[in-house]
C-alpha atoms as a PDB file:
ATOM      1  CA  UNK A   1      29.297 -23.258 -22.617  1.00  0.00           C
ATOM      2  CA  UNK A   2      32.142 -25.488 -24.722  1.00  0.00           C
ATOM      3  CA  UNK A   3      33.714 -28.138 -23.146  1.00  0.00           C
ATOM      4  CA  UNK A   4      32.651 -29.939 -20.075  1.00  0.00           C
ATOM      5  CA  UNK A   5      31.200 -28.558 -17.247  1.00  0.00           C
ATOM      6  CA  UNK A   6      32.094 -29.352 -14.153  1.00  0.00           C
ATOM      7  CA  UNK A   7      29.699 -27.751 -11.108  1.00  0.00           C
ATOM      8  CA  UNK A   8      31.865 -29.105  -7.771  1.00  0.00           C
ATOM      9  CA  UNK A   9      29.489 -28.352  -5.125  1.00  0.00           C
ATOM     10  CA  UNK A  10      28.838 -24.461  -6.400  1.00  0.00           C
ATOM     11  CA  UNK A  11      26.571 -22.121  -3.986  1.00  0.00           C
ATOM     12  CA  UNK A  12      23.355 -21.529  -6.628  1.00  0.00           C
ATOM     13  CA  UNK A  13      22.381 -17.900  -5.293  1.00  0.00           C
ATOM     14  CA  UNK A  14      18.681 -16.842  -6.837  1.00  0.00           C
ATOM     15  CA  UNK A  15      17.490 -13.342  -6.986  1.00  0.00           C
ATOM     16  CA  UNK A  16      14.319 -13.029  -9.288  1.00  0.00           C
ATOM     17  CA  UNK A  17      12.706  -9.458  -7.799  1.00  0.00           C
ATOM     18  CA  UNK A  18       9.637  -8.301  -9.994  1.00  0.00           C
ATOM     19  CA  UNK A  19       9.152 -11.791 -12.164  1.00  0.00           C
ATOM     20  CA  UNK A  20       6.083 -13.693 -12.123  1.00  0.00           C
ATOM     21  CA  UNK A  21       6.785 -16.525 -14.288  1.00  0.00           C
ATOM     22  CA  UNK A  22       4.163 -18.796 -16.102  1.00  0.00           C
ATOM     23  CA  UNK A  23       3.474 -22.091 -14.290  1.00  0.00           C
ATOM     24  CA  UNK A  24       5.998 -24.657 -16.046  1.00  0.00           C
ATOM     25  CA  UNK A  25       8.208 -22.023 -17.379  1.00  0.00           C
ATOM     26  CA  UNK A  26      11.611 -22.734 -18.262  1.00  0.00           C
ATOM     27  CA  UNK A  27      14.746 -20.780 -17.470  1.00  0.00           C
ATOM     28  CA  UNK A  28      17.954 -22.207 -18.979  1.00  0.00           C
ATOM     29  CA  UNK A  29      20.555 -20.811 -16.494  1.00  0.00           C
ATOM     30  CA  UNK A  30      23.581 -23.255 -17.643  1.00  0.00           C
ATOM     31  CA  UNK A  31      22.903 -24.177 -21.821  1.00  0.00           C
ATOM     32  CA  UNK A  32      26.111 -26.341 -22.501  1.00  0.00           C
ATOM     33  CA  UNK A  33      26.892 -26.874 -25.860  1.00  0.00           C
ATOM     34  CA  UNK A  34      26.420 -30.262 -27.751  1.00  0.00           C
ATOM     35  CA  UNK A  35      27.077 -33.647 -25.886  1.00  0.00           C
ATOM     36  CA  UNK A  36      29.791 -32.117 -23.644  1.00  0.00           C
ATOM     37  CA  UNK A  37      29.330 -34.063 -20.214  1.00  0.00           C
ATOM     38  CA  UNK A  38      27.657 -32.377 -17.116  1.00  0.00           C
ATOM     39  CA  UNK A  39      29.317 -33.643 -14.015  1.00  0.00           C
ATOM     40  CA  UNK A  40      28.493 -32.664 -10.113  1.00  0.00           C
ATOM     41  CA  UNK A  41      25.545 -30.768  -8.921  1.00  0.00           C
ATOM     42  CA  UNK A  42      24.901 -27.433  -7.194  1.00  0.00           C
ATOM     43  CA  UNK A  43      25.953 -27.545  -3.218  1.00  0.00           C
ATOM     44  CA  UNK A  44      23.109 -29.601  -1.700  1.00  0.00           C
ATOM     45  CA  UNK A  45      20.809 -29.377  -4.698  1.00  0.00           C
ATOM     46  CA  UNK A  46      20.374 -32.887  -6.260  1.00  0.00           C
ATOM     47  CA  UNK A  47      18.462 -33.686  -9.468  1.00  0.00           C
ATOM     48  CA  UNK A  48      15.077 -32.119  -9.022  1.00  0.00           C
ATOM     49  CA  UNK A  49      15.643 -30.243  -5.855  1.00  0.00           C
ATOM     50  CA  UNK A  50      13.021 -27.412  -5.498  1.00  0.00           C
ATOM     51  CA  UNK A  51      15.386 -23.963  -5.032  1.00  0.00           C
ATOM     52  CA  UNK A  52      13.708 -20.781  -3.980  1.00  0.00           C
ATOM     53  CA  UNK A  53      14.140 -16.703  -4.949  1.00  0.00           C
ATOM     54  CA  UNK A  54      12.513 -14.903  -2.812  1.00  0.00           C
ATOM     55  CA  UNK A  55       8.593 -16.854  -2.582  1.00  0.00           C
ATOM     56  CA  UNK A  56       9.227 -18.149  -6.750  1.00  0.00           C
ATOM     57  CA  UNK A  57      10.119 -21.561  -6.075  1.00  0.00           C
ATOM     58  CA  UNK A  58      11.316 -23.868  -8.701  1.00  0.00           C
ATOM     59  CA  UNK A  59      12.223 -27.363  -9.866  1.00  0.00           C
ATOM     60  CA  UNK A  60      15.944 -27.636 -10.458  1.00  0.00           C
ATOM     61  CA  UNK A  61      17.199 -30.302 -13.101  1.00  0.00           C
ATOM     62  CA  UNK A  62      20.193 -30.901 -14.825  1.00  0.00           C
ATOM     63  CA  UNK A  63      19.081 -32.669 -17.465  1.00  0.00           C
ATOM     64  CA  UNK A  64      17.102 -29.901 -19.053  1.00  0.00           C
ATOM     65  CA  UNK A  65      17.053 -28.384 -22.598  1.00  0.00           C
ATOM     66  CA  UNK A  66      19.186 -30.515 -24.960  1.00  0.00           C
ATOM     67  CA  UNK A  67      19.420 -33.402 -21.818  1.00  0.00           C
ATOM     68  CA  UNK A  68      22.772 -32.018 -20.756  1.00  0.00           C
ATOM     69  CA  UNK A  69      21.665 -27.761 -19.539  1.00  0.00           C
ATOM     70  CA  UNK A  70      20.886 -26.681 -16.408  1.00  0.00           C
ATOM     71  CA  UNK A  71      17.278 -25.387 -15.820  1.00  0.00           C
ATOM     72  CA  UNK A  72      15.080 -24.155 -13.732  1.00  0.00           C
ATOM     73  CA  UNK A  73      11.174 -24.638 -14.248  1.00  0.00           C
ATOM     74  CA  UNK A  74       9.241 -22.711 -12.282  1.00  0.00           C
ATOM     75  CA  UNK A  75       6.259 -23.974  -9.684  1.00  0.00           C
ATOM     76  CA  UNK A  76       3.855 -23.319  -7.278  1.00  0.00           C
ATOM     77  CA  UNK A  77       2.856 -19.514  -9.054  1.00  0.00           C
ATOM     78  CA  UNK A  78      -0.260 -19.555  -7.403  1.00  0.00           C
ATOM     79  CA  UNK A  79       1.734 -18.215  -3.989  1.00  0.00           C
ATOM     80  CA  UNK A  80       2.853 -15.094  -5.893  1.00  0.00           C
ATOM     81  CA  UNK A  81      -0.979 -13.960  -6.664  1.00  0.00           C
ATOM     82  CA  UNK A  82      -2.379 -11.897  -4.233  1.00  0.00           C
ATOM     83  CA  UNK A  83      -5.994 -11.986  -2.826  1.00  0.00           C
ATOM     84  CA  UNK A  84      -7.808  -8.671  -3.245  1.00  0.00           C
ATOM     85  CA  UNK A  85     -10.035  -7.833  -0.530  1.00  0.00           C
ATOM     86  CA  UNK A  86     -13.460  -5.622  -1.217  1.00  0.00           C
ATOM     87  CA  UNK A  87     -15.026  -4.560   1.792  1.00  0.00           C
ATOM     88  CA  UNK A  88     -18.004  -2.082   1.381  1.00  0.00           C
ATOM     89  CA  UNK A  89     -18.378   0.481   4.914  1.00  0.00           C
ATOM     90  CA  UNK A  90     -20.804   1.753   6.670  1.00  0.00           C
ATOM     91  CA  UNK A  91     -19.755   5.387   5.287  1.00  0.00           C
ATOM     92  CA  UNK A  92     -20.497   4.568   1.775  1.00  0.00           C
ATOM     93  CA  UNK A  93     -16.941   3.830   0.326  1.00  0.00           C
ATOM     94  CA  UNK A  94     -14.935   0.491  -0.349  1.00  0.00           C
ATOM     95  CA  UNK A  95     -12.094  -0.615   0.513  1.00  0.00           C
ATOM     96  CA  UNK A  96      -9.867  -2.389  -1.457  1.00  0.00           C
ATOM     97  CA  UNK A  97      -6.650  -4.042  -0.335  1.00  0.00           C
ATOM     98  CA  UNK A  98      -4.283  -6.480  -1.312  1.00  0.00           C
ATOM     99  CA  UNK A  99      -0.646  -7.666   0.547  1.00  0.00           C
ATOM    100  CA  UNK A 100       2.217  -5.855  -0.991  1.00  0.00           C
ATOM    101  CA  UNK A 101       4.505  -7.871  -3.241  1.00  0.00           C
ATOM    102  CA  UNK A 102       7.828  -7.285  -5.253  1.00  0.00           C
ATOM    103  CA  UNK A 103       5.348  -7.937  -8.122  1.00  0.00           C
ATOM    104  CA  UNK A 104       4.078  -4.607  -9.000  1.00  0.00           C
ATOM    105  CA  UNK A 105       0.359  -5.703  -9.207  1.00  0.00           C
ATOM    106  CA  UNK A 106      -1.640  -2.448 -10.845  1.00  0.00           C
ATOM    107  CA  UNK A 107      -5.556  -2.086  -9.271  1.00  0.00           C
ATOM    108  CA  UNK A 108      -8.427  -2.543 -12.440  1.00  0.00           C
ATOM    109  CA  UNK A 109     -12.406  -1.655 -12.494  1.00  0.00           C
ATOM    110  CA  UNK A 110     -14.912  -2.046 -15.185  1.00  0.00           C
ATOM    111  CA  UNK A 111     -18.590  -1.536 -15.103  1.00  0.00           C
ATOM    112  CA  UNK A 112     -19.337  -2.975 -18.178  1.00  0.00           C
ATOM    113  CA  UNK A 113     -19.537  -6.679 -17.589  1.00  0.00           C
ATOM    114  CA  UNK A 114     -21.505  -7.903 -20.506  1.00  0.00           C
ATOM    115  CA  UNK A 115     -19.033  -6.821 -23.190  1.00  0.00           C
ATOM    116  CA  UNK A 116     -15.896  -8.928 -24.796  1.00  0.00           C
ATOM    117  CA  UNK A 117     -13.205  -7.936 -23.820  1.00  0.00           C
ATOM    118  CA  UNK A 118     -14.012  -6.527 -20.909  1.00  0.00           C
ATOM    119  CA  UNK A 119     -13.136  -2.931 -20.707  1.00  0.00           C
ATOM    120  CA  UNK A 120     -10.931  -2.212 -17.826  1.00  0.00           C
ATOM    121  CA  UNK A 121      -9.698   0.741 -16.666  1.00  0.00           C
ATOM    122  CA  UNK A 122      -6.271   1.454 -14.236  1.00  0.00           C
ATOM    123  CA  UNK A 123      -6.654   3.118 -11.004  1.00  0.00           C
ATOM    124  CA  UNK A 124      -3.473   4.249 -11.083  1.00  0.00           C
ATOM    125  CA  UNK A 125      -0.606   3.775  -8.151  1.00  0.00           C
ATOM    126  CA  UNK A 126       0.952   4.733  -6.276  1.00  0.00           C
ATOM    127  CA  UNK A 127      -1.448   2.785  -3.783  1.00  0.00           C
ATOM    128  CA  UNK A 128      -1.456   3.804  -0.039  1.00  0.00           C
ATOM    129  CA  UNK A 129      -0.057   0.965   2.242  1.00  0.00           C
ATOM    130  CA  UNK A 130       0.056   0.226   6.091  1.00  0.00           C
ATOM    131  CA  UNK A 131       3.024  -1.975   5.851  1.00  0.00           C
ATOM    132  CA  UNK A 132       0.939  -4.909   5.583  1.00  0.00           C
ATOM    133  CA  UNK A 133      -1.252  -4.075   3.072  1.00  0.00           C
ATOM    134  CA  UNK A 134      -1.383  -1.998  -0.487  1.00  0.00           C
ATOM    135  CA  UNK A 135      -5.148   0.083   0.269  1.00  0.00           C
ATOM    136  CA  UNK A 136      -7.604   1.731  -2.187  1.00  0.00           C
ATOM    137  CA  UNK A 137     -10.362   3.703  -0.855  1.00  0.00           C
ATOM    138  CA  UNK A 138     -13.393   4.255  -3.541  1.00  0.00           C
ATOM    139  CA  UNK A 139     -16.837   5.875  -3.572  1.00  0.00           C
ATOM    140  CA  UNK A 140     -19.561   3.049  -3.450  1.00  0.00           C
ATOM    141  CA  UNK A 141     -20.413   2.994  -7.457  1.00  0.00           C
ATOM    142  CA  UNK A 142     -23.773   3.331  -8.304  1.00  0.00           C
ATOM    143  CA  UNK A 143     -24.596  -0.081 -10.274  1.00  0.00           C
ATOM    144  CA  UNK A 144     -21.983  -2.476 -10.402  1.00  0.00           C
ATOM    145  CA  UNK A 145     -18.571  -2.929 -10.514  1.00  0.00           C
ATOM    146  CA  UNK A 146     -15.872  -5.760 -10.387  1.00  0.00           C
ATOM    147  CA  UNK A 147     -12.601  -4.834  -9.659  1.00  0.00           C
ATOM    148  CA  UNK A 148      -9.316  -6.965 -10.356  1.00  0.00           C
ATOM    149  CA  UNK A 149      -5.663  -7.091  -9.719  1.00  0.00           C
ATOM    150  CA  UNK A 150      -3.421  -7.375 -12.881  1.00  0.00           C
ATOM    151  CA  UNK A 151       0.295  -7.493 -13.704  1.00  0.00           C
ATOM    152  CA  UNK A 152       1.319  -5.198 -16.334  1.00  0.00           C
END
């Protein structure tokens, strides 16, 4: 932006469907232009308020970037990673499940645990759900085999 910037008490409204920042990870949402001044905040959002989208949270700060932009760094990513389940049944399968997300988290497998990189290998979605969780029924391998959720 040129000139100053004057924020007055503006609503900040979030939507960030689908992203899965990196811990720390900056997002420059006002980048104002050489030493123009900054003045007022964001509607009840003071200088390192945490703001949410959704379950990303962030720390707010107007004194990011150049010492005069407003950013948003992003914390607490460990909430947006799902825990996979692995149960093995009596009927010789496994069940794999996970609670659905925005995130579209894709289901991996590899047998081959002694080479670099691993090789995995997609099971490919769509997944079934039950509204509270994304399922994956498999055969029980013969030998080993470590499966892992990864976002594309």
């Amino acid at each position: 932006m040129r000139g100053n910037v004057t924020l007055g008490n503006a609503a900040l409204v979030l939507s960030a469907t689908g992203l899965l920042p990196a811990e720390g990870q900056q997002f420059v949402i006002i980048s104002n232009d050489r030493a123009d001044a900054l003045t007022g905040t964001f509607a009840g959002l003071p200088e390192g308020a945490l703001v949410s989208a959704g379950p990303r949270q962030f720390l707010l700060t107007y004194e990011g970037g150049t010492g005069n932009d407003v950013v948003l760094i992003a914390i607490n990513n460990a909430l947006l990673r799902p825990t996979l389940s692995i149960q093995r049944t009596a009927t010789n399968t496994v069940v794999l499940s996970w609670p659905p997300s925005d995130i579209a988290w894709c289901l991996h497998a590899t047998t081959n645990l002694a080479s670099a990189p691993m090789p995995w290998t997609e099971l490919p979605p769509p997944y079934a759900s039950n509204l509270t969780e994304c399922v994956v029924i498999e055969p029980v391998p013969s030998g080993s085999k470590l499966y892992r959720l990864h976002y594309p």
